[in-house]
C-alpha atoms as a PDB file:
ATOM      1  CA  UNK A   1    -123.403 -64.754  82.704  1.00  0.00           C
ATOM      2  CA  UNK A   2    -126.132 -62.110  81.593  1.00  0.00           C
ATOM      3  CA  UNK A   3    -127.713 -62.638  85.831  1.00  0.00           C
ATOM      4  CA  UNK A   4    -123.944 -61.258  87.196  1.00  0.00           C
ATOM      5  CA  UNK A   5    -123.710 -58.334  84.301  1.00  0.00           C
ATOM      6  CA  UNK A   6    -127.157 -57.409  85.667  1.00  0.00           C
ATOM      7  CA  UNK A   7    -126.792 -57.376  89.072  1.00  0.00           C
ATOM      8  CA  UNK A   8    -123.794 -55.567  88.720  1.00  0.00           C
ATOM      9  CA  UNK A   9    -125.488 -53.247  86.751  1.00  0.00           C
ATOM     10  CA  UNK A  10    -128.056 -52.653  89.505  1.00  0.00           C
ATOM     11  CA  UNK A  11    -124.861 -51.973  91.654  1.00  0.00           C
ATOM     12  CA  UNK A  12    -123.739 -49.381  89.888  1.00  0.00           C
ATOM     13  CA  UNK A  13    -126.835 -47.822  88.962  1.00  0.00           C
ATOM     14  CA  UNK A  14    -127.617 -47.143  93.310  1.00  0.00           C
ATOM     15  CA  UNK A  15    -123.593 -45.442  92.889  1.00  0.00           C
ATOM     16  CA  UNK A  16    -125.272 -43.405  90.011  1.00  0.00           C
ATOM     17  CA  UNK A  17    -128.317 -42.197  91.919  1.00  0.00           C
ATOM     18  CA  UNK A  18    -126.102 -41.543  94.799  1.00  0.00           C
ATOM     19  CA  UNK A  19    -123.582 -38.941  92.201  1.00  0.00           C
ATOM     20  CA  UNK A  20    -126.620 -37.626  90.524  1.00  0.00           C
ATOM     21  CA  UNK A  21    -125.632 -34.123  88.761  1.00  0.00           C
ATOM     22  CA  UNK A  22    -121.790 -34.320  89.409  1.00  0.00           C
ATOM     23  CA  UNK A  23    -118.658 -35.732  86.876  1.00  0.00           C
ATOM     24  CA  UNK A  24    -119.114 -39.779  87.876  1.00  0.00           C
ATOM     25  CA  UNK A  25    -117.085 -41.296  85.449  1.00  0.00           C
ATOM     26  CA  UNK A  26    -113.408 -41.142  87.679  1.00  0.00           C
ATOM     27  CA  UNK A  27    -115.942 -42.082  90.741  1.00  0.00           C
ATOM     28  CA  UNK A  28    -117.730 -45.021  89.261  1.00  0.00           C
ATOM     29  CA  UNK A  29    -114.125 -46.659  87.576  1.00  0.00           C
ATOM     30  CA  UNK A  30    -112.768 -46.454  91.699  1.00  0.00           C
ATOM     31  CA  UNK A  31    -116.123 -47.776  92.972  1.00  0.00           C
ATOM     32  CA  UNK A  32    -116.126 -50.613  90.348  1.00  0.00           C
ATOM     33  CA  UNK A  33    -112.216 -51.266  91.180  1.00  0.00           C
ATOM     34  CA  UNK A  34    -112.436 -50.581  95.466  1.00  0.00           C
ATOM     35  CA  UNK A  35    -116.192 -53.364  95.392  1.00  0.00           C
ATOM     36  CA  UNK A  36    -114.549 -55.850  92.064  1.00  0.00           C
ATOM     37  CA  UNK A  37    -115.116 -58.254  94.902  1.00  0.00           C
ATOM     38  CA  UNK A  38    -118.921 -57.976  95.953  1.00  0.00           C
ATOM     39  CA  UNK A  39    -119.367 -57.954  92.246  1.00  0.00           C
ATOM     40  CA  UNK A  40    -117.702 -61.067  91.397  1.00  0.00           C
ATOM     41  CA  UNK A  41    -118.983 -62.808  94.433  1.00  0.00           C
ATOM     42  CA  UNK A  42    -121.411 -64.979  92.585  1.00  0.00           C
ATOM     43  CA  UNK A  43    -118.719 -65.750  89.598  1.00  0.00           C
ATOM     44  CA  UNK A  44    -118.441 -69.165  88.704  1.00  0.00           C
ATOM     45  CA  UNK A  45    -114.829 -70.318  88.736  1.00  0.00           C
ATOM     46  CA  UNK A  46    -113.351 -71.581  85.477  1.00  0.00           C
ATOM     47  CA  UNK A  47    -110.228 -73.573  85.938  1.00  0.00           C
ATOM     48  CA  UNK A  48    -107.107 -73.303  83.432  1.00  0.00           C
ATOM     49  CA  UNK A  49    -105.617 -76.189  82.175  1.00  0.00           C
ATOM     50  CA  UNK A  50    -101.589 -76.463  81.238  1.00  0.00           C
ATOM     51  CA  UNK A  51    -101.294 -76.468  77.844  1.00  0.00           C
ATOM     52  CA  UNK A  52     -97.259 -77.902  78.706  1.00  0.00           C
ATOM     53  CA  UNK A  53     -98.299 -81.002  79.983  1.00  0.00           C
ATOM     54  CA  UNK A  54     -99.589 -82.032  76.045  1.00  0.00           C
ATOM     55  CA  UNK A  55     -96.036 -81.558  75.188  1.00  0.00           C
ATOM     56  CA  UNK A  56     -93.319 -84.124  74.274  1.00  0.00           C
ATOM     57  CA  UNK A  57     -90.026 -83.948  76.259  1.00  0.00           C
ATOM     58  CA  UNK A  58     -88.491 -85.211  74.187  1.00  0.00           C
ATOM     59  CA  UNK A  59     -88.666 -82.712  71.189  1.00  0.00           C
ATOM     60  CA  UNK A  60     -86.175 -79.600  71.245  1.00  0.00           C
ATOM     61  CA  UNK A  61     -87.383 -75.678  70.546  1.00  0.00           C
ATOM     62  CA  UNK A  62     -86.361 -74.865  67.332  1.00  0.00           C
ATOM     63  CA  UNK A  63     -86.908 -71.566  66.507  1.00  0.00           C
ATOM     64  CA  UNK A  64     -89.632 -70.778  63.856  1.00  0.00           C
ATOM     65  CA  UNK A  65     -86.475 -68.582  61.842  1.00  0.00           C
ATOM     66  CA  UNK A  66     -83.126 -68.961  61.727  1.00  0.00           C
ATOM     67  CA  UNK A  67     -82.214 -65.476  60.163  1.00  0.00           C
ATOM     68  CA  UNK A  68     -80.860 -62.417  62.075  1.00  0.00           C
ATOM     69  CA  UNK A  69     -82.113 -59.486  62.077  1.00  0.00           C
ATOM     70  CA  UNK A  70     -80.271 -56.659  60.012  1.00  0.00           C
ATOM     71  CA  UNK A  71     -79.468 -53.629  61.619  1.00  0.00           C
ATOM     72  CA  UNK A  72     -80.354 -50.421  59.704  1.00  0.00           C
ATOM     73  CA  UNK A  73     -77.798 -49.144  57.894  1.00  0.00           C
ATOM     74  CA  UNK A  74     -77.415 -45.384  57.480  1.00  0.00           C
ATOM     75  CA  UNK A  75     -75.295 -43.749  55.200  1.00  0.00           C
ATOM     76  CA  UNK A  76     -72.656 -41.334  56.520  1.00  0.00           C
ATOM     77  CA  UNK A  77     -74.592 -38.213  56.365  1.00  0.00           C
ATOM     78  CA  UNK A  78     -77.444 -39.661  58.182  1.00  0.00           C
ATOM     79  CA  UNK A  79     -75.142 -40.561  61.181  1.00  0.00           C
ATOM     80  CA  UNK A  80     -73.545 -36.662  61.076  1.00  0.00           C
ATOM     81  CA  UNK A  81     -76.933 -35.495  61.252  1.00  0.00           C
ATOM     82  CA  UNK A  82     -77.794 -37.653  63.992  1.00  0.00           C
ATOM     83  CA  UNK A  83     -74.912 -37.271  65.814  1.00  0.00           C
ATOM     84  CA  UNK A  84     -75.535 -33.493  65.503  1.00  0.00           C
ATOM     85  CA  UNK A  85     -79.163 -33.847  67.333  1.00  0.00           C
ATOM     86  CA  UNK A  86     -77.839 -35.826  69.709  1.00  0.00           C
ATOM     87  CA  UNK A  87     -75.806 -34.705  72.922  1.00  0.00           C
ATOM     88  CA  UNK A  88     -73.181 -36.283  74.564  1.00  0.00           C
ATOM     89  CA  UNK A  89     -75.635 -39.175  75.940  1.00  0.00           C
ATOM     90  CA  UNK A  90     -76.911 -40.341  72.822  1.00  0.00           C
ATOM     91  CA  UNK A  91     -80.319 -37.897  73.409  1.00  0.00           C
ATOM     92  CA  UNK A  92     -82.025 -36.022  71.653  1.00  0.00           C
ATOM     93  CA  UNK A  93     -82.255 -32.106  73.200  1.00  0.00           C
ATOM     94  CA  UNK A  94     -85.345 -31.385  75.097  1.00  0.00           C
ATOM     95  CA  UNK A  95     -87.704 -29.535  72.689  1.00  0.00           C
ATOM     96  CA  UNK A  96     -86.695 -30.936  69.419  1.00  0.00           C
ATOM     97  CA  UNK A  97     -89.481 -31.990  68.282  1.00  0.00           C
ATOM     98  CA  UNK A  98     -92.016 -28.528  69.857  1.00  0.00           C
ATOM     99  CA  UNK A  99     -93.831 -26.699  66.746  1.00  0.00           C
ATOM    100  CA  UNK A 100     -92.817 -23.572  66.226  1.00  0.00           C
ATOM    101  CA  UNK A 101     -96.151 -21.344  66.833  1.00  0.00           C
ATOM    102  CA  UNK A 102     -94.131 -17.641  66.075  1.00  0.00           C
ATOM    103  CA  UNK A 103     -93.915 -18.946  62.351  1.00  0.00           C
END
């Protein structure tokens, strides 16, 4: 409701004033998160509802597909090449993919 934005505005606006001529963002976003209380205090609570509870037991999941997924084929050169990235754990070496700034 636009009466909780706006008194929550006027909250933060005093934190504002208060950090006046310094970086705020980092200091508002912890005094937002450390107060989320006091500024929710007034919130009306909306209650969730079970969306299960409209459902038959007696009908089974059935997946929406059937199919399997296909692996991705590569060809034998593309697994040499990988293989020759790779080090004995399957990763790649640290720095593989840094640009080269001396070319």
């Amino acid at each position: 409701p636009s009466a909780i934005k706006q008194s929550i505005l006027e909250k933060l606006m005093v934190e504002v004033e208060a950090n006046l001529g310094t970086a705020m963002t980092y200091t508002l976003f912890e005094y937002a998160k450390d107060n989320k209380e006091l500024f929710m205090e007034n919130q009306p609570v909306n209650t969730v509802t079970s969306v299960s509870n409209s459902i038959a037991i007696g009908t089974p999941d059935v997946p929406a597909s059937k199919k399997k997924e296909k692996k991705e084929q590569l060809s034998k050169t593309q697994k040499r090449k990988l293989a020759d990235k790779t080090d004995n754990k399957g990763e790649l070496p640290r720095g593989w993919n840094w640009v080269d700034v001396i070319k």
